[in-house]
PDB file of N, CA and C in Angstrom:
ATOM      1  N   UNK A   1      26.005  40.969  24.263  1.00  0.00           N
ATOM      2  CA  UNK A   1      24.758  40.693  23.591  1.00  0.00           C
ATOM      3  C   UNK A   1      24.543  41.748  22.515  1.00  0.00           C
ATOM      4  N   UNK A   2      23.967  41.296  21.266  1.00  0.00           N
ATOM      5  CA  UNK A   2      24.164  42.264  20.067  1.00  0.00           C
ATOM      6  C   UNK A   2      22.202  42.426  19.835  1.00  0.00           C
ATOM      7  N   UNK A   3      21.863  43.136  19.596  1.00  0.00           N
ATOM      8  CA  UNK A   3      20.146  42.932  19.528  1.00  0.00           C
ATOM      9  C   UNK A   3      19.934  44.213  18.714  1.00  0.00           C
ATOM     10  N   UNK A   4      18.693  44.437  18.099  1.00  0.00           N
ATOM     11  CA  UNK A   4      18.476  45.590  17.169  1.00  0.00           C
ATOM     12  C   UNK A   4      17.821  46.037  18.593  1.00  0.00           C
ATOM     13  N   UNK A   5      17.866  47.737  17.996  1.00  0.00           N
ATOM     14  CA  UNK A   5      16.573  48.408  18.986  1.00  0.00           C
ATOM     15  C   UNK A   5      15.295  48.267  19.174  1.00  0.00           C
ATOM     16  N   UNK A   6      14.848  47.674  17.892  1.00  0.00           N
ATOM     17  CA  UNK A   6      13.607  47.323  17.732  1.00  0.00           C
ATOM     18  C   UNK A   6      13.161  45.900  18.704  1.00  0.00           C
ATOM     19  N   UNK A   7      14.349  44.694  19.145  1.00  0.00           N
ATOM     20  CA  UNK A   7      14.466  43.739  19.601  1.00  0.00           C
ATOM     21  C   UNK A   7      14.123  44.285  21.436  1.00  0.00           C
ATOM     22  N   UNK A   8      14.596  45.392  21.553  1.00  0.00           N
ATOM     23  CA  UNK A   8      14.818  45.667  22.859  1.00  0.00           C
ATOM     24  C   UNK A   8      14.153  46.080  23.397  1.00  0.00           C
ATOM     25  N   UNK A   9      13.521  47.283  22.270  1.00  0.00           N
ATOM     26  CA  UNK A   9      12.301  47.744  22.799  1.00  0.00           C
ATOM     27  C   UNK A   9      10.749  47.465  22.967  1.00  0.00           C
ATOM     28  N   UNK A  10      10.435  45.883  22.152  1.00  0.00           N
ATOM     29  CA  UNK A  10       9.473  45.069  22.639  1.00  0.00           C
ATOM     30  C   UNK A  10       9.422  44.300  23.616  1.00  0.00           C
ATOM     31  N   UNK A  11      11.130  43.760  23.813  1.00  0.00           N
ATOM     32  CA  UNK A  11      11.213  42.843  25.176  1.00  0.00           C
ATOM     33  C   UNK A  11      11.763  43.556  26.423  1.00  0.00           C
ATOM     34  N   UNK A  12      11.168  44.739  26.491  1.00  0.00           N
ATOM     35  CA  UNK A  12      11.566  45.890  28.020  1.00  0.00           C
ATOM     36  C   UNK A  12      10.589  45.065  28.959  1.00  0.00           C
ATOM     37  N   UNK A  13      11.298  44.645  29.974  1.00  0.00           N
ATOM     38  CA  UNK A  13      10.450  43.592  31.247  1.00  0.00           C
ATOM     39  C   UNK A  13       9.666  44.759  31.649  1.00  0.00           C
ATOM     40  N   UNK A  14       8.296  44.692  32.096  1.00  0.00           N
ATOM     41  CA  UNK A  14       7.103  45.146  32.518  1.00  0.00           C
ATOM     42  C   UNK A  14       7.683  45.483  34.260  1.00  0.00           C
ATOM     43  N   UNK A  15       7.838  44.447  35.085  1.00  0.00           N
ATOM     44  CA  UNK A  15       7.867  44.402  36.346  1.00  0.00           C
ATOM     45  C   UNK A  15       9.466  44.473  37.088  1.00  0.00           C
ATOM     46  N   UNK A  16      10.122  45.213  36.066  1.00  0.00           N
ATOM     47  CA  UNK A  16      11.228  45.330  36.883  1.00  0.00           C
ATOM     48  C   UNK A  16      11.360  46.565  37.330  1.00  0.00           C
ATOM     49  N   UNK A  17      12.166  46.644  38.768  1.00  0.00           N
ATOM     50  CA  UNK A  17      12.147  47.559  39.412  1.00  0.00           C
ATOM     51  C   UNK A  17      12.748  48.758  39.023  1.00  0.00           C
ATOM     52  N   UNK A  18      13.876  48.449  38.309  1.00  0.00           N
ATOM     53  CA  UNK A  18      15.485  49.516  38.360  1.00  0.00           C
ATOM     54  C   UNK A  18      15.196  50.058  36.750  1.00  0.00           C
ATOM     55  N   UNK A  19      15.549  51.264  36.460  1.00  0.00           N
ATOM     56  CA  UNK A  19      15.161  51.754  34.959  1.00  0.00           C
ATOM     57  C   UNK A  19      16.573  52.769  35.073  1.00  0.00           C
ATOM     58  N   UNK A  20      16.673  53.367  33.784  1.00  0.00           N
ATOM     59  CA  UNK A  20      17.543  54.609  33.347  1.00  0.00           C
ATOM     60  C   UNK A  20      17.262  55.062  34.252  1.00  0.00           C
ATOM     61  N   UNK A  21      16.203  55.562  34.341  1.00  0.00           N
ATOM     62  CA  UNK A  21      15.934  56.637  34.646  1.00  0.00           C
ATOM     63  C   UNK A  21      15.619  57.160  36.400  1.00  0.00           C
ATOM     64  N   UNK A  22      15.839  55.522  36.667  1.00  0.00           N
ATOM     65  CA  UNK A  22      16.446  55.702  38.395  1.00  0.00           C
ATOM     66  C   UNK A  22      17.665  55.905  38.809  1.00  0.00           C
ATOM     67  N   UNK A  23      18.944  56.131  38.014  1.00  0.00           N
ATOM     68  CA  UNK A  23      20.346  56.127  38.214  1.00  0.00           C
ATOM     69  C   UNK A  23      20.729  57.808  39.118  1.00  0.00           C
ATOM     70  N   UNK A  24      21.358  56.917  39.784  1.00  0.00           N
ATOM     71  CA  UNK A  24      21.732  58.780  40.169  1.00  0.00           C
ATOM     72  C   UNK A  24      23.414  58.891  39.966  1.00  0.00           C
ATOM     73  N   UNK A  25      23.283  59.931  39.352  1.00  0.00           N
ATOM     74  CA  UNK A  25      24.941  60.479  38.286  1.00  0.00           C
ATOM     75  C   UNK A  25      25.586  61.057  39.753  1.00  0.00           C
ATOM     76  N   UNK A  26      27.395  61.050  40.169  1.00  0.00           N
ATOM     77  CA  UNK A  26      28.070  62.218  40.609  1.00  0.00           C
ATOM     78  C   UNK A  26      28.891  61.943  40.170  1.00  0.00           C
ATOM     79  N   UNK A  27      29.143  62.914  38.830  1.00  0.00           N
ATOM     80  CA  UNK A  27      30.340  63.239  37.968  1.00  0.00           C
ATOM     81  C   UNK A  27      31.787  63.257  39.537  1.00  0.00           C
ATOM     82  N   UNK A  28      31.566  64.616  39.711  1.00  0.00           N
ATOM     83  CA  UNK A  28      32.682  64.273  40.728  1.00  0.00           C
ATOM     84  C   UNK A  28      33.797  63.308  41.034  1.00  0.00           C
ATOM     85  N   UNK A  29      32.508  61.926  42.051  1.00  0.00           N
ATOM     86  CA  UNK A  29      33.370  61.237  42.340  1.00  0.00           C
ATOM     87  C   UNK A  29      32.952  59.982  41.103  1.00  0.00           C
ATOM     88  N   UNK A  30      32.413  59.961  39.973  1.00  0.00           N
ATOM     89  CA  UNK A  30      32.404  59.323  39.180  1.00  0.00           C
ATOM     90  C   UNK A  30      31.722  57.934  39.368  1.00  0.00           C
ATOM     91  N   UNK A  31      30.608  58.092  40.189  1.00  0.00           N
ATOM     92  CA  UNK A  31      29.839  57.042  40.370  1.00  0.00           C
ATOM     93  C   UNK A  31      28.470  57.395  39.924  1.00  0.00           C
ATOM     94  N   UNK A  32      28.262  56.048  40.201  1.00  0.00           N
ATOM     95  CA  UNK A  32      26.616  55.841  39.941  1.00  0.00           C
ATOM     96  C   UNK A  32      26.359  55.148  41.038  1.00  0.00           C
ATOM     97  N   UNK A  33      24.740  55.071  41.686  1.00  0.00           N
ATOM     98  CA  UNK A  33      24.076  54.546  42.297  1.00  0.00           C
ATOM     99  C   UNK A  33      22.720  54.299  41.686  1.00  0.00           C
ATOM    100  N   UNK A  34      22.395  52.718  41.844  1.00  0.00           N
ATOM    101  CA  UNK A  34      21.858  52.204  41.088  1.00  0.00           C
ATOM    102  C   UNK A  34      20.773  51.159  42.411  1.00  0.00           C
ATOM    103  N   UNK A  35      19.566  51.652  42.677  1.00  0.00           N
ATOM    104  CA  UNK A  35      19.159  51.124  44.314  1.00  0.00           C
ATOM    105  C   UNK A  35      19.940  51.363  45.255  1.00  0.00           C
ATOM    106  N   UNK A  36      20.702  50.045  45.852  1.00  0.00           N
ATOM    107  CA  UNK A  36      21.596  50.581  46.542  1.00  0.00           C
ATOM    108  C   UNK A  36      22.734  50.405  46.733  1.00  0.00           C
ATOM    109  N   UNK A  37      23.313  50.011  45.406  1.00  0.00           N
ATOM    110  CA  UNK A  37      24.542  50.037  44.978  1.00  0.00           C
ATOM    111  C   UNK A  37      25.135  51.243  43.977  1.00  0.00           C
ATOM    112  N   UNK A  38      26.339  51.084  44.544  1.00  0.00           N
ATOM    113  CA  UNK A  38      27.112  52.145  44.134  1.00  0.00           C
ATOM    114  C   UNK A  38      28.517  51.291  43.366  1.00  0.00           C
ATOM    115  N   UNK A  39      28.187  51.888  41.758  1.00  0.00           N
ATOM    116  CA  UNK A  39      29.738  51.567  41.178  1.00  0.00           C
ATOM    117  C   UNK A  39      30.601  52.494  41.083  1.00  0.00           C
ATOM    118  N   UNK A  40      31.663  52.405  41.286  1.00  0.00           N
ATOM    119  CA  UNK A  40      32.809  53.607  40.958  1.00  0.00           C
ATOM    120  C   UNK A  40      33.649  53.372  39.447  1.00  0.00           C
ATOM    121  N   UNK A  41      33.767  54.168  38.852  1.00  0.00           N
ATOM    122  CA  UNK A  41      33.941  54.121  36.960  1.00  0.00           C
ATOM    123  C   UNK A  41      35.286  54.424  37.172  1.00  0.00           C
ATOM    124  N   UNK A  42      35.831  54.270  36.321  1.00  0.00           N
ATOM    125  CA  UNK A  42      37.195  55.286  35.636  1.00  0.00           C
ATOM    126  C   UNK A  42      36.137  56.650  34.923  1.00  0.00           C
ATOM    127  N   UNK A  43      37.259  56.950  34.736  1.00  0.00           N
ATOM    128  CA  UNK A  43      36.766  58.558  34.036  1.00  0.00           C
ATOM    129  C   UNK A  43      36.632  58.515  32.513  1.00  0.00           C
ATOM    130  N   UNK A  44      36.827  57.378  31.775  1.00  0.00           N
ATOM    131  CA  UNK A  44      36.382  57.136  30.613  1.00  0.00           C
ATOM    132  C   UNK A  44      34.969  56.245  30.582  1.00  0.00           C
ATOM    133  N   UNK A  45      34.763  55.629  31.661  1.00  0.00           N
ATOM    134  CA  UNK A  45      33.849  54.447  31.520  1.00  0.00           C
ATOM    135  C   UNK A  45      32.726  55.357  32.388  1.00  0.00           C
ATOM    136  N   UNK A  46      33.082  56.549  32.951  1.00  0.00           N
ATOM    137  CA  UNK A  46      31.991  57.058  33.884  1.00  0.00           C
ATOM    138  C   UNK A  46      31.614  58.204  32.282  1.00  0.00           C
ATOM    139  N   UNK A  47      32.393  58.840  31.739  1.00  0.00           N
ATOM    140  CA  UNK A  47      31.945  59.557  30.396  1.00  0.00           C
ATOM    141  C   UNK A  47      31.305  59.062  29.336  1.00  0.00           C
ATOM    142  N   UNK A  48      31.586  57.088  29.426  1.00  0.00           N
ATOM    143  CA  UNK A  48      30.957  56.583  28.389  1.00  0.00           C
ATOM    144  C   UNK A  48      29.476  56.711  28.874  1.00  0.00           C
ATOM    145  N   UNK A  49      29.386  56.093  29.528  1.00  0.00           N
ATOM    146  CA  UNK A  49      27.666  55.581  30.583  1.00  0.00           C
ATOM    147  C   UNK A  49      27.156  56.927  30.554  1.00  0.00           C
ATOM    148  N   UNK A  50      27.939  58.089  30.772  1.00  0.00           N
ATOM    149  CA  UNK A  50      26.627  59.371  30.934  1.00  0.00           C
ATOM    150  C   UNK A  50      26.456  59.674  29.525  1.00  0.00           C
ATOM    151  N   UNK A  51      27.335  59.422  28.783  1.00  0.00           N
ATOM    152  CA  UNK A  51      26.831  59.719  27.314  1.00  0.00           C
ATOM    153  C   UNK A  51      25.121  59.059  26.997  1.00  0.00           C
ATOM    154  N   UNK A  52      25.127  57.670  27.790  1.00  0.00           N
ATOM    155  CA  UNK A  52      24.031  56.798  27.136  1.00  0.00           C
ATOM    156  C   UNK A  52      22.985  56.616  28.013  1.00  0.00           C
ATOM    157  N   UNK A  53      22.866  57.748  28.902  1.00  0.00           N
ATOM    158  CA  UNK A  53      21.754  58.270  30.213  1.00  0.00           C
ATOM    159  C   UNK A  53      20.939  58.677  29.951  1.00  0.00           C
ATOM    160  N   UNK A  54      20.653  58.988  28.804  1.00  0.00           N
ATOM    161  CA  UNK A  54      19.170  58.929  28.535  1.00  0.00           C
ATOM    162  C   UNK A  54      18.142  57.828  27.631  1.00  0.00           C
ATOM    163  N   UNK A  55      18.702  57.033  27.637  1.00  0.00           N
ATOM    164  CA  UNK A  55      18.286  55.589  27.295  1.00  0.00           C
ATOM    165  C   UNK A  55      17.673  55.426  25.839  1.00  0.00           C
ATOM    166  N   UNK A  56      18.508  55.918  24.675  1.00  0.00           N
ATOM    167  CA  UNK A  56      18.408  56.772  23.344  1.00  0.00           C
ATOM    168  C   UNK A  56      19.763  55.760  22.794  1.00  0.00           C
ATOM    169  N   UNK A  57      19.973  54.875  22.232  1.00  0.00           N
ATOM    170  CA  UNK A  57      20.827  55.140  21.464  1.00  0.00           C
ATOM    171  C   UNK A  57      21.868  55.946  20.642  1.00  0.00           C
ATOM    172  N   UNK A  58      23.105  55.791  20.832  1.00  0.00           N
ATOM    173  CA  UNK A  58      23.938  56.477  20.749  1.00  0.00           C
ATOM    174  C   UNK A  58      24.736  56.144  19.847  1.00  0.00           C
ATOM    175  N   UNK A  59      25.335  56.478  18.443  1.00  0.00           N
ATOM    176  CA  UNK A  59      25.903  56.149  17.381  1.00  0.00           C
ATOM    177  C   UNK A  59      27.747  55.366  18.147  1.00  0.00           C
ATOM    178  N   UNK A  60      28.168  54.697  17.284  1.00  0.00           N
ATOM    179  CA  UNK A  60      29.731  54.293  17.719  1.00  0.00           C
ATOM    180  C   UNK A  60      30.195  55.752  17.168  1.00  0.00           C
ATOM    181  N   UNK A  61      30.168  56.548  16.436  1.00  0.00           N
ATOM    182  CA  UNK A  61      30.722  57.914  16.163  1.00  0.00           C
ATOM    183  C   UNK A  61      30.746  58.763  16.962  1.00  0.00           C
ATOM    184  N   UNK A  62      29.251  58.803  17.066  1.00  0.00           N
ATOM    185  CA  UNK A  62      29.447  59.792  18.089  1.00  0.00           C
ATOM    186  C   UNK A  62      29.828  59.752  19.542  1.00  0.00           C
ATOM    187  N   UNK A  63      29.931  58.228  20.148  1.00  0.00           N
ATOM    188  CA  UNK A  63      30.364  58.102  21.400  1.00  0.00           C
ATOM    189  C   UNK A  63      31.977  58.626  21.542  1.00  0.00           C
ATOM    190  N   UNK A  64      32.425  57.886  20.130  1.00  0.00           N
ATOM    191  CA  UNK A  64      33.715  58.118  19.943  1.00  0.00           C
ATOM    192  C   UNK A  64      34.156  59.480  19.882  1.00  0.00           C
ATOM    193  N   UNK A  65      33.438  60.653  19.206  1.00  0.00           N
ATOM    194  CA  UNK A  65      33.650  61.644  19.389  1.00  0.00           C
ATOM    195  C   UNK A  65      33.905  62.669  20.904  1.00  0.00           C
ATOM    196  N   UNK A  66      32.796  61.821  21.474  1.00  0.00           N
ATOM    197  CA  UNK A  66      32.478  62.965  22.856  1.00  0.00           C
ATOM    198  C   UNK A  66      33.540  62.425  23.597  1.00  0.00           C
ATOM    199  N   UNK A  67      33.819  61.034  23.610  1.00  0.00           N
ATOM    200  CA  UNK A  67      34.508  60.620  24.619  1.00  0.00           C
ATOM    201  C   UNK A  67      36.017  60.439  24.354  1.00  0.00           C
ATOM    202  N   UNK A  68      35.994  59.806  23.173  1.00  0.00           N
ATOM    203  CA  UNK A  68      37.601  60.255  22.971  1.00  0.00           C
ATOM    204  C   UNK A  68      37.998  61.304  22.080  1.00  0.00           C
ATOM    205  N   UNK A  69      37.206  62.234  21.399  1.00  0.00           N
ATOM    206  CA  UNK A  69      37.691  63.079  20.661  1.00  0.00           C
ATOM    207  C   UNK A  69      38.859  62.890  19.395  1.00  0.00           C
ATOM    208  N   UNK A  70      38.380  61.657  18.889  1.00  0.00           N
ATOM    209  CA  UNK A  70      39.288  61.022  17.624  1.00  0.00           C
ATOM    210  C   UNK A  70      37.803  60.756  16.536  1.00  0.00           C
ATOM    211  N   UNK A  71      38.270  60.172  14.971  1.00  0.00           N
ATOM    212  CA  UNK A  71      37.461  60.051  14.237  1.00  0.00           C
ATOM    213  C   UNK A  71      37.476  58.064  15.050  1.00  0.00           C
ATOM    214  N   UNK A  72      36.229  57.750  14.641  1.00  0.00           N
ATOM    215  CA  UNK A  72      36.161  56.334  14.168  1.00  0.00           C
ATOM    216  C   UNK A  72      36.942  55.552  13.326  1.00  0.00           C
ATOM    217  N   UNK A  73      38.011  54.335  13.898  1.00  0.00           N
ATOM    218  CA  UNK A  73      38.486  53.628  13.399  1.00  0.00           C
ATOM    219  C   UNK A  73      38.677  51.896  14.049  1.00  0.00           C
ATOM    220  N   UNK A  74      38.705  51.160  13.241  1.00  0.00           N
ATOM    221  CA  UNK A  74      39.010  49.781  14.039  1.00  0.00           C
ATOM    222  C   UNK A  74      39.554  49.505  15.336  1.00  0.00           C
ATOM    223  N   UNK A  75      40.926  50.476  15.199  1.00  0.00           N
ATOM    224  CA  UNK A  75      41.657  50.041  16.929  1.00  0.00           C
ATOM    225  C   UNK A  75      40.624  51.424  17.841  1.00  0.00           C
ATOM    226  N   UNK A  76      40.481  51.933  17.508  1.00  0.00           N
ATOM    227  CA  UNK A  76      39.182  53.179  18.277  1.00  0.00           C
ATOM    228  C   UNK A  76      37.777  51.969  18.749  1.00  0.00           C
ATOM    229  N   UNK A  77      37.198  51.334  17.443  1.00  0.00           N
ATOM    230  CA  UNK A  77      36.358  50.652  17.944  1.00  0.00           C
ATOM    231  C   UNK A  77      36.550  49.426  18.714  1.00  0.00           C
ATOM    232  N   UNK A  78      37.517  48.779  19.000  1.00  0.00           N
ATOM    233  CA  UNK A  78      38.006  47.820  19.782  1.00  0.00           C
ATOM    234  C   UNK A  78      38.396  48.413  20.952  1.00  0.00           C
ATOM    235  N   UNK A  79      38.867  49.323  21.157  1.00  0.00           N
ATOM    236  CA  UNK A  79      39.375  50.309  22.613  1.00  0.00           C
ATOM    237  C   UNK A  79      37.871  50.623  23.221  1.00  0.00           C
ATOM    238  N   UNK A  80      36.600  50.957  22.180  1.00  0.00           N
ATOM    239  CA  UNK A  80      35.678  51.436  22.728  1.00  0.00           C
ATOM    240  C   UNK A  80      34.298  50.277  23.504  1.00  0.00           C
ATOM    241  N   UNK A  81      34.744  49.340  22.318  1.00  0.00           N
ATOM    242  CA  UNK A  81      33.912  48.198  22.869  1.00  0.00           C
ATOM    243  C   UNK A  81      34.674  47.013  24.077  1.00  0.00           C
ATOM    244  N   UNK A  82      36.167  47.539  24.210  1.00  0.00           N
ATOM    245  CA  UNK A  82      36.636  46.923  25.742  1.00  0.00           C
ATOM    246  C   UNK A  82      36.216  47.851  26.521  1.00  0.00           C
ATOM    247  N   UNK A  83      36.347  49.111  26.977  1.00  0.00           N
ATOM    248  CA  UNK A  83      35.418  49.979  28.041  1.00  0.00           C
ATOM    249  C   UNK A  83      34.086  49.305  27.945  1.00  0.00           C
ATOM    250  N   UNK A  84      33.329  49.106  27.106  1.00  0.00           N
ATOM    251  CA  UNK A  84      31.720  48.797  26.973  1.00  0.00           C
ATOM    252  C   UNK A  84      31.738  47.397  28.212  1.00  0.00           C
ATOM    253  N   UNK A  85      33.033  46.491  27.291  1.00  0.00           N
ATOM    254  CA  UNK A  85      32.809  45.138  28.164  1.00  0.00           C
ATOM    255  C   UNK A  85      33.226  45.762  29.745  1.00  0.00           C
ATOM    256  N   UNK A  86      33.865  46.490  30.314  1.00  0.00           N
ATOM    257  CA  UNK A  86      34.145  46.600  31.730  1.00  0.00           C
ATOM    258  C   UNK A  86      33.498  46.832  32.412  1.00  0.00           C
ATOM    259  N   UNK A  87      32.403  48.471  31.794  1.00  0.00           N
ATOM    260  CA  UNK A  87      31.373  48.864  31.897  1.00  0.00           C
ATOM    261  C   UNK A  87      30.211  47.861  32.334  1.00  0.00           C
ATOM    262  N   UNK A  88      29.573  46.797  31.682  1.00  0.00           N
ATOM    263  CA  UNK A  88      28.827  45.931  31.597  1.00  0.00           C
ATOM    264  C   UNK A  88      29.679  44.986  32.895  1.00  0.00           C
ATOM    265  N   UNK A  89      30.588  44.615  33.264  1.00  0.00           N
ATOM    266  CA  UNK A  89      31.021  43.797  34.091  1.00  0.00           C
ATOM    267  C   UNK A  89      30.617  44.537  35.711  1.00  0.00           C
ATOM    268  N   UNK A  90      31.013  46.078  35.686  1.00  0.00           N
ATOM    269  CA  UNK A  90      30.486  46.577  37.193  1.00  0.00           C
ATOM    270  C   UNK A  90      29.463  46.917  36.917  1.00  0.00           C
ATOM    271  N   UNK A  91      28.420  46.957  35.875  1.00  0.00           N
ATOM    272  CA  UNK A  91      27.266  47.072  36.125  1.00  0.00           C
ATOM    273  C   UNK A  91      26.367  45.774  36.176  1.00  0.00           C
ATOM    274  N   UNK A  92      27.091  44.779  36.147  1.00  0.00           N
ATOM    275  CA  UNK A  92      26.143  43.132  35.924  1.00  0.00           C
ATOM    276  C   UNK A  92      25.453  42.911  37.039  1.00  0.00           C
ATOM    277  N   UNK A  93      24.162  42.563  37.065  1.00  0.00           N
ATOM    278  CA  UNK A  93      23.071  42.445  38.421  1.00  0.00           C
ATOM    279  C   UNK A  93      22.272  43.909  38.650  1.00  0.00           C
ATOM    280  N   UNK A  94      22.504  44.585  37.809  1.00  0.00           N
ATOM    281  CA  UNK A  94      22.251  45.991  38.913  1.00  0.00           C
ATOM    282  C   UNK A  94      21.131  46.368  37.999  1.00  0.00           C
ATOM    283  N   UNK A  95      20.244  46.113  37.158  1.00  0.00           N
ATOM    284  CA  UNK A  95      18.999  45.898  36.523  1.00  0.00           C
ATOM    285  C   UNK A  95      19.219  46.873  35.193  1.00  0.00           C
ATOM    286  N   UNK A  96      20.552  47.212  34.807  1.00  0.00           N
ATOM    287  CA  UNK A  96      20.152  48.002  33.653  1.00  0.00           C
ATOM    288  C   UNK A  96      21.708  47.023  32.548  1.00  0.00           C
ATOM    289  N   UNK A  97      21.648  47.674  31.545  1.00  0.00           N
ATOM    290  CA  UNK A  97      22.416  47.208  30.592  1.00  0.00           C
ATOM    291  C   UNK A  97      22.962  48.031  29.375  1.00  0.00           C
ATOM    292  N   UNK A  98      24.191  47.913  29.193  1.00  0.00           N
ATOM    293  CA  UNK A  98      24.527  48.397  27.589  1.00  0.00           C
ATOM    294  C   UNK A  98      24.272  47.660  26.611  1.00  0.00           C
ATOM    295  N   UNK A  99      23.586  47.724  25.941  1.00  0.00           N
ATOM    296  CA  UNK A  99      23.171  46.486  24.651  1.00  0.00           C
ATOM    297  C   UNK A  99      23.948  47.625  23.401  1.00  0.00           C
ATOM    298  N   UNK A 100      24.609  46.418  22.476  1.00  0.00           N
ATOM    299  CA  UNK A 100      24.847  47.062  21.065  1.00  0.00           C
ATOM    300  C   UNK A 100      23.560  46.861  20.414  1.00  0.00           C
ATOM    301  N   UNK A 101      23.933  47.837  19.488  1.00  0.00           N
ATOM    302  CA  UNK A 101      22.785  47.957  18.733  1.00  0.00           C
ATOM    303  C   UNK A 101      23.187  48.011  17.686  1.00  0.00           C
ATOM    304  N   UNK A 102      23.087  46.608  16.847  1.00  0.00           N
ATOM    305  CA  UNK A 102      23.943  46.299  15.797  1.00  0.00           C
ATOM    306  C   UNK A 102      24.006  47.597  14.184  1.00  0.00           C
ATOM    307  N   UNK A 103      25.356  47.377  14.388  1.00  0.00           N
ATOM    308  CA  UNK A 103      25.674  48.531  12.754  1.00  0.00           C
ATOM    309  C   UNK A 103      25.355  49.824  13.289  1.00  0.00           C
ATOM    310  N   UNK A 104      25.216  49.905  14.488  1.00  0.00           N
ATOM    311  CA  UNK A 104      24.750  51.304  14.829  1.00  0.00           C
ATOM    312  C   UNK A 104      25.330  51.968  16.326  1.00  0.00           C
ATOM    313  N   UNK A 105      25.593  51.345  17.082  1.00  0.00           N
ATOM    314  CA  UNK A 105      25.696  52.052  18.452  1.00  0.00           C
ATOM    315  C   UNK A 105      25.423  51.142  20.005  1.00  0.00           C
ATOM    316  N   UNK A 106      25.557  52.134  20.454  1.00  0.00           N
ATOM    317  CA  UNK A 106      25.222  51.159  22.218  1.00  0.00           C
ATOM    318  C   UNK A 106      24.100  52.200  23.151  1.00  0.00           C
ATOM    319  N   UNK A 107      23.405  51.345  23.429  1.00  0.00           N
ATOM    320  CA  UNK A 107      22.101  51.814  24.139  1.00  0.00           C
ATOM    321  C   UNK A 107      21.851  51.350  25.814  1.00  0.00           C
ATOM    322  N   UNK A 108      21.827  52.167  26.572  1.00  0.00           N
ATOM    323  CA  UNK A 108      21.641  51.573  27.603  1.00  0.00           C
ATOM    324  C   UNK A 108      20.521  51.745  28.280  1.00  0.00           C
ATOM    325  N   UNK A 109      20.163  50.698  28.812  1.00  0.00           N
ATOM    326  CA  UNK A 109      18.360  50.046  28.844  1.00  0.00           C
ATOM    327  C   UNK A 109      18.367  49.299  29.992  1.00  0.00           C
ATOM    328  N   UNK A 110      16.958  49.182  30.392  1.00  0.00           N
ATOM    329  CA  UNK A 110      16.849  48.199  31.589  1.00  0.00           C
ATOM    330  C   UNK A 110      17.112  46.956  30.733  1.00  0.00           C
ATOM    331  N   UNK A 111      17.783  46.084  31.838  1.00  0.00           N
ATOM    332  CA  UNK A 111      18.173  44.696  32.024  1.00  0.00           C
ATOM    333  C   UNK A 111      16.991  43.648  31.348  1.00  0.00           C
ATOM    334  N   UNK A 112      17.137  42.819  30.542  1.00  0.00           N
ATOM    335  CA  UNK A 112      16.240  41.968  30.183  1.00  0.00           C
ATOM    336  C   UNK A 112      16.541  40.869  30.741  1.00  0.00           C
ATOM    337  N   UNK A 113      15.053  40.636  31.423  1.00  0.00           N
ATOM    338  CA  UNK A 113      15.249  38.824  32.103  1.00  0.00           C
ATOM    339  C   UNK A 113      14.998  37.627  31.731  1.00  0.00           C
ATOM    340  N   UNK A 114      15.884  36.793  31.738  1.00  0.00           N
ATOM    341  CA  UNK A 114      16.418  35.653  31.220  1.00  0.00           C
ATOM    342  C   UNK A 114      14.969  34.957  30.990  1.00  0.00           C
ATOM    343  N   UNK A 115      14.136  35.027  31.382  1.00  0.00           N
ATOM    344  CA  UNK A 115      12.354  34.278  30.972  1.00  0.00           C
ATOM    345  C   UNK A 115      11.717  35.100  29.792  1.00  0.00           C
ATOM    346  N   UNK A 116      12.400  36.762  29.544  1.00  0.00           N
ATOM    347  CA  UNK A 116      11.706  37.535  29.236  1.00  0.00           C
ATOM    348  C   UNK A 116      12.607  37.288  27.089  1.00  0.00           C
ATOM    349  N   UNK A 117      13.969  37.084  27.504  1.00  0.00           N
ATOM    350  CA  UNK A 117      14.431  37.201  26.695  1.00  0.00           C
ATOM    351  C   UNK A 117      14.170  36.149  25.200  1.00  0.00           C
ATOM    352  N   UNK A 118      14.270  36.056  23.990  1.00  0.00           N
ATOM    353  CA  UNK A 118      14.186  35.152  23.020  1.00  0.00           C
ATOM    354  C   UNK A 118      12.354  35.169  22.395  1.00  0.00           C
TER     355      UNK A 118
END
C-alpha cells in the first residue's frame, strides 16, 4: 500500500488497540512482541523495523544507509523494498504496519481498518 503521510495520519483508527508504541524490541534474540505475539526477524528485517520505531517516517536513504551502509540505488531499492514486503508478511494481523510513503520513505504506523480506510 503506497499512501502520503498526510493520508495516514488523518485515517489513524481511533479504537484500535495495538500502537508503535506498544511493541516490545529484544535486539538479542531479534524479536518483537506485539500483544501476544511474538515475530522472529532476520537481522536485516529486525534492523529495518527498529529503524522505523518511532513511528516518524524514515527517508529510503537513510534506511539504506543505517541498514545497509551503501548509497541509494535501484537494485538497493528493490533489495530494500523486498525486506519491507517480508517484513509486512510476519507482521500481517498484528495491528501495526509499514506504509510507503510515496517519493519519500517507509513509516510504520498502526494498522488501518478496512471500514476506516478510503
Amino acid at each position: 500500500m503506497i499512501v502520503s503521510y498526510e493520508d495516514v495520519a488523518q485515517s489513524r483508527p481511533q479504537k484500535h488497540s495495538v500502537s508503535v508504541i506498544g511493541i516490545r524490541w529484544n535486539a538479542k534474540r531479534r524479536t518483537i512482541v506485539i500483544g501476544d505475539r511474538t515475530v522472529t526477524l532476520t537481522p536485516t528485517e529486525y534492523h529495518l523495523l527498529c529503524s522505523l520505531q518511532y513511528g516518524v517516517p524514515i527517508t529510503y536513504t537513510d534506511l539504506v544507509r543505517t541498514v545497509y551502509n551503501c548509497a541509494l540505488d535501484e537494485k538497493v531499492r528493490i533489495m530494500l523494498d523486498k525486506h519491507i514486503d517480508r517484513i509486512r508478511g510476519k507482521i500481517r494481523g498484528s495491528g501495526i504496519y509499514v506504509y510507503c510513503v510515496l517519493t519519500y520513505g517507509y513509516l510504520l504506523f498502526d494498522e488501518l481498518l478496512p471500514e476506516e480506510e478510503g
